[in-house]
Protein backbone atom coordinates (compact mmCIF):
# COMPACT_ATOMS: atom_id res chain seq x y z
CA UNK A 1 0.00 0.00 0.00
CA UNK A 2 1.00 3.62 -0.55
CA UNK A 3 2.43 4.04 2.70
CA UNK A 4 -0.05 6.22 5.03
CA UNK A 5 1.58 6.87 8.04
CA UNK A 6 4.89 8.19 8.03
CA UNK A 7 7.22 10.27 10.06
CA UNK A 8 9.07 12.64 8.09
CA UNK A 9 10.12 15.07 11.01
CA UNK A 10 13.57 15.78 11.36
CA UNK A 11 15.26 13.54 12.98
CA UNK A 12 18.95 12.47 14.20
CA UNK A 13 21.05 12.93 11.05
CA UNK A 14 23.15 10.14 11.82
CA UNK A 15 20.75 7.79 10.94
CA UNK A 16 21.07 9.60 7.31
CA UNK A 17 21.41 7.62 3.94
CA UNK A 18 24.79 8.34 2.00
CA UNK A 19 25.85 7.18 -1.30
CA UNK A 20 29.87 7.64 -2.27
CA UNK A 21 30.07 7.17 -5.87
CA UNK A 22 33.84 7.10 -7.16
CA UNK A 23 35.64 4.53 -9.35
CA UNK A 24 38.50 4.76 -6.80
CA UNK A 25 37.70 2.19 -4.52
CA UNK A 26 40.91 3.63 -2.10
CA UNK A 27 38.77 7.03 -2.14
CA UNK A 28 35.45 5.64 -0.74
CA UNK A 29 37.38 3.53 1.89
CA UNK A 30 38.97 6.78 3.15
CA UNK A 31 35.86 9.08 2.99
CA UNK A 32 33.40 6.03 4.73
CA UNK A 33 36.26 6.24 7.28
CA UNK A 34 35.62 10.41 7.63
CA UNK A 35 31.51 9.69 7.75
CA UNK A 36 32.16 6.82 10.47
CA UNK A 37 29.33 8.92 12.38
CA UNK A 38 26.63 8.20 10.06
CA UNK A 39 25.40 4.94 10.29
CA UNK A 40 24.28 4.34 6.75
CA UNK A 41 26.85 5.16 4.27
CA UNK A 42 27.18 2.87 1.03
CA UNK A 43 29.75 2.70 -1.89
CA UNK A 44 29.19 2.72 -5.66
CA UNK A 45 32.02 2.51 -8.41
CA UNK A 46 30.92 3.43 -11.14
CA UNK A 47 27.52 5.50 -12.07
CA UNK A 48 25.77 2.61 -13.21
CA UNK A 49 25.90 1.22 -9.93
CA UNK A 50 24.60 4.56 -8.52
CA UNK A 51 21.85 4.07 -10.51
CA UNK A 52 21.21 0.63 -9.82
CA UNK A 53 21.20 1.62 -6.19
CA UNK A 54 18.81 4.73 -6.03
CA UNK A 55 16.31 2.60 -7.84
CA UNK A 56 15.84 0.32 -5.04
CA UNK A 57 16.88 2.68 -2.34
CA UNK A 58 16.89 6.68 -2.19
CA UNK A 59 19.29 7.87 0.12
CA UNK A 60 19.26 11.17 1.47
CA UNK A 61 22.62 12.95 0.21
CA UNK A 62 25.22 11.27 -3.07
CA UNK A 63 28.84 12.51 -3.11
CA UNK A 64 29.70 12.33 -6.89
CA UNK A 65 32.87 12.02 -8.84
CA UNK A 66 33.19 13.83 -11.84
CA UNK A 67 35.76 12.09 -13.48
CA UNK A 68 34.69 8.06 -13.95
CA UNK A 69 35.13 5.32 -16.91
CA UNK A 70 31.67 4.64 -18.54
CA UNK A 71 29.46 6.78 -17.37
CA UNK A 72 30.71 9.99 -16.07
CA UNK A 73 29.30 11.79 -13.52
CA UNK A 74 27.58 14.85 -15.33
CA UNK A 75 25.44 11.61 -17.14
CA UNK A 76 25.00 9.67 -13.77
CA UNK A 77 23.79 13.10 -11.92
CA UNK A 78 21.12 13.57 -15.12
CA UNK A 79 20.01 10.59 -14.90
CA UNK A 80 19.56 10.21 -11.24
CA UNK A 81 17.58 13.37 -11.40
CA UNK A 82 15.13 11.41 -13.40
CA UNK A 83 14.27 8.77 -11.16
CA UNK A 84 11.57 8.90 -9.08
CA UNK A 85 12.05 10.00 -5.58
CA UNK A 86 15.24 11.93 -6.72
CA UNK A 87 14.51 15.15 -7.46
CA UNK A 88 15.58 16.44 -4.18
CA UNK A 89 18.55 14.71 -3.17
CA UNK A 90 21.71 16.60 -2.52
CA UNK A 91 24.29 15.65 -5.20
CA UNK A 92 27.56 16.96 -4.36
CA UNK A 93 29.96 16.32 -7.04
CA UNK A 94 33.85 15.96 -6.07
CA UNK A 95 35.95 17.00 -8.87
CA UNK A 96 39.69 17.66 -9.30
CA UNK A 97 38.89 20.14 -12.49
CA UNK A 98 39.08 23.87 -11.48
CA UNK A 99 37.58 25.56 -14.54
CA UNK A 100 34.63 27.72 -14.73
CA UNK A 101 33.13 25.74 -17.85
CA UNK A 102 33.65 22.68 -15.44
CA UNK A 103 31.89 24.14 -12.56
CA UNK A 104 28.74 25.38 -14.53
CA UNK A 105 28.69 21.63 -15.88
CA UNK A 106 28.09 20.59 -12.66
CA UNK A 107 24.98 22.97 -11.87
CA UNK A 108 23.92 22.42 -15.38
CA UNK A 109 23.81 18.52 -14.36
CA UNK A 110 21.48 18.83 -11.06
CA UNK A 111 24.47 18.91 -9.13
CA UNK A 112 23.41 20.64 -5.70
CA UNK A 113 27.13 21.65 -4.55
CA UNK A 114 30.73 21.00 -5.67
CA UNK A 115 33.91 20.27 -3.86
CA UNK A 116 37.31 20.18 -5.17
CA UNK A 117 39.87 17.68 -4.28
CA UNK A 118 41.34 16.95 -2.65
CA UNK A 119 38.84 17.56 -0.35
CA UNK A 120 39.17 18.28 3.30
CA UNK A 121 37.29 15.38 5.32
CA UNK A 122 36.46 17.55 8.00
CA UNK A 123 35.35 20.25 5.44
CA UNK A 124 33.76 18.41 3.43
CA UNK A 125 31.64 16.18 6.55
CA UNK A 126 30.32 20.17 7.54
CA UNK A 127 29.02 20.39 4.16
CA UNK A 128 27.43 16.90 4.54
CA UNK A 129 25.62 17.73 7.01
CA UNK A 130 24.17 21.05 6.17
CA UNK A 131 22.50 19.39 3.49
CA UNK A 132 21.39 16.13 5.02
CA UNK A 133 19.91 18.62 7.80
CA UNK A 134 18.01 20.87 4.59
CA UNK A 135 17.03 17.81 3.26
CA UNK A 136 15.18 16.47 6.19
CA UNK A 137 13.36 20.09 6.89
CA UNK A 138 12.10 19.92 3.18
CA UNK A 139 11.26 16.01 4.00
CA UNK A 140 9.29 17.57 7.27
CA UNK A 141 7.44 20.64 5.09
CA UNK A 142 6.70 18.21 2.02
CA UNK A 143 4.84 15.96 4.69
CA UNK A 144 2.52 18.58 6.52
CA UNK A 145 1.30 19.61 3.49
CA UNK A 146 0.18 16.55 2.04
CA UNK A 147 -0.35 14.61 5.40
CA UNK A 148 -3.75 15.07 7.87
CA UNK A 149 -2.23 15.51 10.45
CA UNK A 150 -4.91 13.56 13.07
CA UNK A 151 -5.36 10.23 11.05
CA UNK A 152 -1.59 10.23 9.42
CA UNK A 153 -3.42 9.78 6.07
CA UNK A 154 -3.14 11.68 2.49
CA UNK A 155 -5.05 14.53 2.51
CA UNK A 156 -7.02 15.98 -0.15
CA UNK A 157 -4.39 17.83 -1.79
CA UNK A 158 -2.78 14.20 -2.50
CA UNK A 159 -5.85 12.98 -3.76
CA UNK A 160 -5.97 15.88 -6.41
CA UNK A 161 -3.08 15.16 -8.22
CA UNK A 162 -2.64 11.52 -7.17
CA UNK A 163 -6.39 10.81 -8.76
CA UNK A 164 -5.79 12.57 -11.83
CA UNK A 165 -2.05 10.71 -12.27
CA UNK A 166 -3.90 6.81 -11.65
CA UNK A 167 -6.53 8.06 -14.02
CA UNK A 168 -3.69 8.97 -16.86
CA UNK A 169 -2.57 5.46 -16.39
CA UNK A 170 -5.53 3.53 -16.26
CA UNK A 171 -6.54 5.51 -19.82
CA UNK A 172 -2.90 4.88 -21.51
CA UNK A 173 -2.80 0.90 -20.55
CA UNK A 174 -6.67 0.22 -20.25
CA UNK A 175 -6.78 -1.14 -16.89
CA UNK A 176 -9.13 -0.14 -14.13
CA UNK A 177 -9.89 2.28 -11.13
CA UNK A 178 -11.51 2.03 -8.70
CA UNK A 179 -12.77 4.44 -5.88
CA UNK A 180 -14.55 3.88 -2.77
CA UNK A 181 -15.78 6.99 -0.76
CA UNK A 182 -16.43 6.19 2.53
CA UNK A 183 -19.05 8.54 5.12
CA UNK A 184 -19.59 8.17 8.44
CA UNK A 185 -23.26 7.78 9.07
CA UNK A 186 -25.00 11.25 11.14
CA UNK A 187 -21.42 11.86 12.29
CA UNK A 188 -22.52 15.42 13.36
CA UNK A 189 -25.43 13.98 15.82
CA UNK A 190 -22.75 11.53 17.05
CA UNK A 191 -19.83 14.59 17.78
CA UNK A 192 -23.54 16.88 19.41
CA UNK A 193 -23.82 13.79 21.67
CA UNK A 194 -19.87 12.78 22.63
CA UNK A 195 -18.32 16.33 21.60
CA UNK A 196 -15.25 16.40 19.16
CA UNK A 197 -12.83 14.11 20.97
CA UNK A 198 -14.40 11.07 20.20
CA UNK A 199 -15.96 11.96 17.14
CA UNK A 200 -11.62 12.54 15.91
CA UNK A 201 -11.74 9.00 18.05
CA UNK A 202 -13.84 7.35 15.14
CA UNK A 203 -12.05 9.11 12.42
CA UNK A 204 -8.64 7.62 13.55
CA UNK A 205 -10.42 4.50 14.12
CA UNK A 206 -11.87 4.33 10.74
CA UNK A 207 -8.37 5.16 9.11
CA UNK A 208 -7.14 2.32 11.11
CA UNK A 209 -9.51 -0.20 9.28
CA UNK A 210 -9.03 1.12 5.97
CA UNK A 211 -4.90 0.96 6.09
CA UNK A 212 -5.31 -2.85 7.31
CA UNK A 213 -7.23 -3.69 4.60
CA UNK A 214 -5.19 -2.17 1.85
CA UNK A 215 -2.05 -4.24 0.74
CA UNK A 216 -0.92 -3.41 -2.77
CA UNK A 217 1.53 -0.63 -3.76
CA UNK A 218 -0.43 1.83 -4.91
CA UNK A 219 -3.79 1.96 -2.49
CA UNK A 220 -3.78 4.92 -1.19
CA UNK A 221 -6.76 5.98 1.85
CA UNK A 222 -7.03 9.67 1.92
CA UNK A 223 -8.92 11.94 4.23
CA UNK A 224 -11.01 13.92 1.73
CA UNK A 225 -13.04 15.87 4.32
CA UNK A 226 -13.86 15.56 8.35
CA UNK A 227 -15.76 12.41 8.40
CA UNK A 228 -15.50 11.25 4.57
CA UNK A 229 -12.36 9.64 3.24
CA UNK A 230 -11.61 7.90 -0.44
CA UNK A 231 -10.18 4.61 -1.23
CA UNK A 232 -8.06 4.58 -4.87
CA UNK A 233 -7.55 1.48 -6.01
CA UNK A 234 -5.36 1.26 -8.90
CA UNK A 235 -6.08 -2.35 -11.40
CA UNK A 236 -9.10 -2.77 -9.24
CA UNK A 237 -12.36 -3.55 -11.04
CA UNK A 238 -15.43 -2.53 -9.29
CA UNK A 239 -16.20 -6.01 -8.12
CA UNK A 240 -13.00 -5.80 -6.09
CA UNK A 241 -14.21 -2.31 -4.89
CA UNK A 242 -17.18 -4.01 -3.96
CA UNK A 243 -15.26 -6.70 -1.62
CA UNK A 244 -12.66 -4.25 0.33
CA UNK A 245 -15.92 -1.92 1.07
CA UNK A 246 -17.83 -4.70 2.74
CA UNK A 247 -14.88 -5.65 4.60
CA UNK A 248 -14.55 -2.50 5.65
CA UNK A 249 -18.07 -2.18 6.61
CA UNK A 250 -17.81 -5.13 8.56
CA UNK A 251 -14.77 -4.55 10.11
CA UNK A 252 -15.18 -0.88 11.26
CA UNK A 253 -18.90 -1.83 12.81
CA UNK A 254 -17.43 -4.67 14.77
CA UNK A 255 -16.40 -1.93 16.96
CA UNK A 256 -19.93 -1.42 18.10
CA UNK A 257 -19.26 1.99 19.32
CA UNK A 258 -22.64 3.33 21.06
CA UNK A 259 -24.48 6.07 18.99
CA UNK A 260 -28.44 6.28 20.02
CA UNK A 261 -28.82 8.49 16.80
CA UNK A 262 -27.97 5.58 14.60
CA UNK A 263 -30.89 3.13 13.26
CA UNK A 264 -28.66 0.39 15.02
CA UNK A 265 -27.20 2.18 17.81
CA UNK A 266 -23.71 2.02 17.08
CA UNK A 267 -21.64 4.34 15.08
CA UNK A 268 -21.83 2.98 10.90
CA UNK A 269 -20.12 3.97 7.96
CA UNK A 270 -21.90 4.10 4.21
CA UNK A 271 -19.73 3.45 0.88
CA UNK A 272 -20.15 4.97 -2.53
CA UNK A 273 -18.17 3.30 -5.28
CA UNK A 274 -17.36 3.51 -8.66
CA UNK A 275 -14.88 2.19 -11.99
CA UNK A 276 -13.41 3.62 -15.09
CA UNK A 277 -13.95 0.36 -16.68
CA UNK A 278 -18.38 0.36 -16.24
CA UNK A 279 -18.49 4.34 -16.58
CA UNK A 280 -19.30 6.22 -19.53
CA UNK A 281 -16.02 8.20 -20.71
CA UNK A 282 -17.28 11.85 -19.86
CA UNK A 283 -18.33 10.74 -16.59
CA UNK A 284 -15.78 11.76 -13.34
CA UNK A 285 -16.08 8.39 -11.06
CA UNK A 286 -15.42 10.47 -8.17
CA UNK A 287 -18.43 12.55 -9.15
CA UNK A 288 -20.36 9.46 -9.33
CA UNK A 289 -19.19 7.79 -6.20
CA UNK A 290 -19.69 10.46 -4.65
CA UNK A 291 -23.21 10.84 -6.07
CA UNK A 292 -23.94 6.86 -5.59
CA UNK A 293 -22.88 7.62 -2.11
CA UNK A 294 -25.34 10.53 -1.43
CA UNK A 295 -28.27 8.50 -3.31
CA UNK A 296 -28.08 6.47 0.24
CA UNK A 297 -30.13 8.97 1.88
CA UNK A 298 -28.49 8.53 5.29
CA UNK A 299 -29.16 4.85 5.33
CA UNK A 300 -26.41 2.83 7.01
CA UNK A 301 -24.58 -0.04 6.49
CA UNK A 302 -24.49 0.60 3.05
CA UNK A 303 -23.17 -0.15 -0.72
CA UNK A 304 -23.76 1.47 -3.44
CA UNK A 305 -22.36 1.09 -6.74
């Protein structure tokens, strides 16, 4: 699942992902020796092992060499700048050329500082950790503003562009998506009656249910609104939809938490759903889960689709 709750805050920077990327294998052994304080710092030797690395990990700060057989490091930093997750890592390239053509080069790569060798280790460790400490308060900003920040979901800011990328990809390789909106039933009677504590009590609680139920890489729960969150599930047909919205039915209501306002007497949750795949092409499926939803006239413990 698209992970939901994550702590980006800034934390100790020792605990900081470096990647030393120089065909000198004498060169990384010395600087991994002058970053012995961080406890995550890897090797490469050439760039297309840098590569091969940030695609399965992204680390938080590359020190580049310039000067490398196959790939040189103006390519590898291009490159790297196109991989997902990349586009904010500090690259600081380490280069014995002195020009002013050759420092432009590096800016003119993605590169995010130079140093020149050789390079001071204790100089050079300073710089390190300016920009490991930058990059984590960017990590901490990107998070509050697409984070809720009381059920550790996406928020609806997410959803915008996230939405409108799945349905991109859905159109280009005809496969499905699916959305399931998912209400809280006479929420507001339940917060009149308990106050707002334990009306942000179900929330969480519902948020809970959803992220438990969700297992693939790209589901994604998102609080849309205060008591209404959406489900995207990406090469989901709307049978599917169908199955992870009664089991989320099911699940949340097991909780049995008391409401006397409720037909049933316990706090229930309604579901609107809809696909890309059974909906006519000018139609928005969020418009018309969203409409299938409302069509439930505040019954509970209900589907539609």
């Amino acid at each position: 699942m698209v992970k939901q709750i994550i702590d980006h805050s800034v934390k100790d920077i020792s605990s900081a992902v470096i990647l030393l990327v120089d065909d000198d294998r004498l060169n990384t052994a010395i600087l991994s020796k002058a970053f012995e304080q961080f406890k995550n710092v890897f090797s490469a030797h050439s760039g297309e092992e840098a590569i091969e690395f940030c695609q399965k990990n992204l680390p938080d700060l590359i020190l580049l060499d310039v000067m490398m057989p196959g790939l040189d490091g103006y390519t590898t930093c291009k490159i790297l700048r196109s991989l997902e997750g990349m586009e904010d890592c500090p690259i600081i390239f380490s280069t014995s050329l002195s020009g002013i053509e050759d420092e432009l080069k590096c800016w003119e790569a993605g590169g995010t500082d130079f140093v020149s060798k050789p390079v001071s280790p204790k100089t050079l460790l300073k710089r390190v950790e300016v920009h490991i400490q930058l990059k984590l308060e960017s990590n901490k900003l990107k998070h509050l503003a697409i984070y809720d920040k009381l059920t550790g979901l996406r928020n609806r800011r997410f959803f915008d562009d996230y939405y409108k990328q799945q349905l991109h990809i859905c159109q280009r390789s005809n496969t499905d998506l699916s959305l399931v909106i998912v209400d809280i039933d006479h929420f507001e009677d339940f917060i009149g009656i308990h106050g707002q504590p334990e009306g942000d009590s179900c929330i969480k609680l519902l948020a809970t249910t959803i992220c438990e139920l969700l297992h693939y890489p790209t589901d994604a729960a998102i609080r849309y609104d205060e008591h209404k969150l959406v489900v995207v599930l990406p090469n989901t047909n709307l049978r599917g939809a169908k199955f992870i919205a009664n089991e989320i039915i099911n699940k949340y209501e097991k909780h049995a938490i008391p409401h006397p306002q409720s037909a049933r007497g316990i706090v229930t949750v309604s579901t609107g759903l809809a696909s890309f795949a059974t909906t006519a092409d000018e139609v928005d499926i969020f418009n018309l889960a969203e409409q299938r939803l409302k069509s439930l006239s505040n019954e509970s413990n209900c589907i539609s689709a």
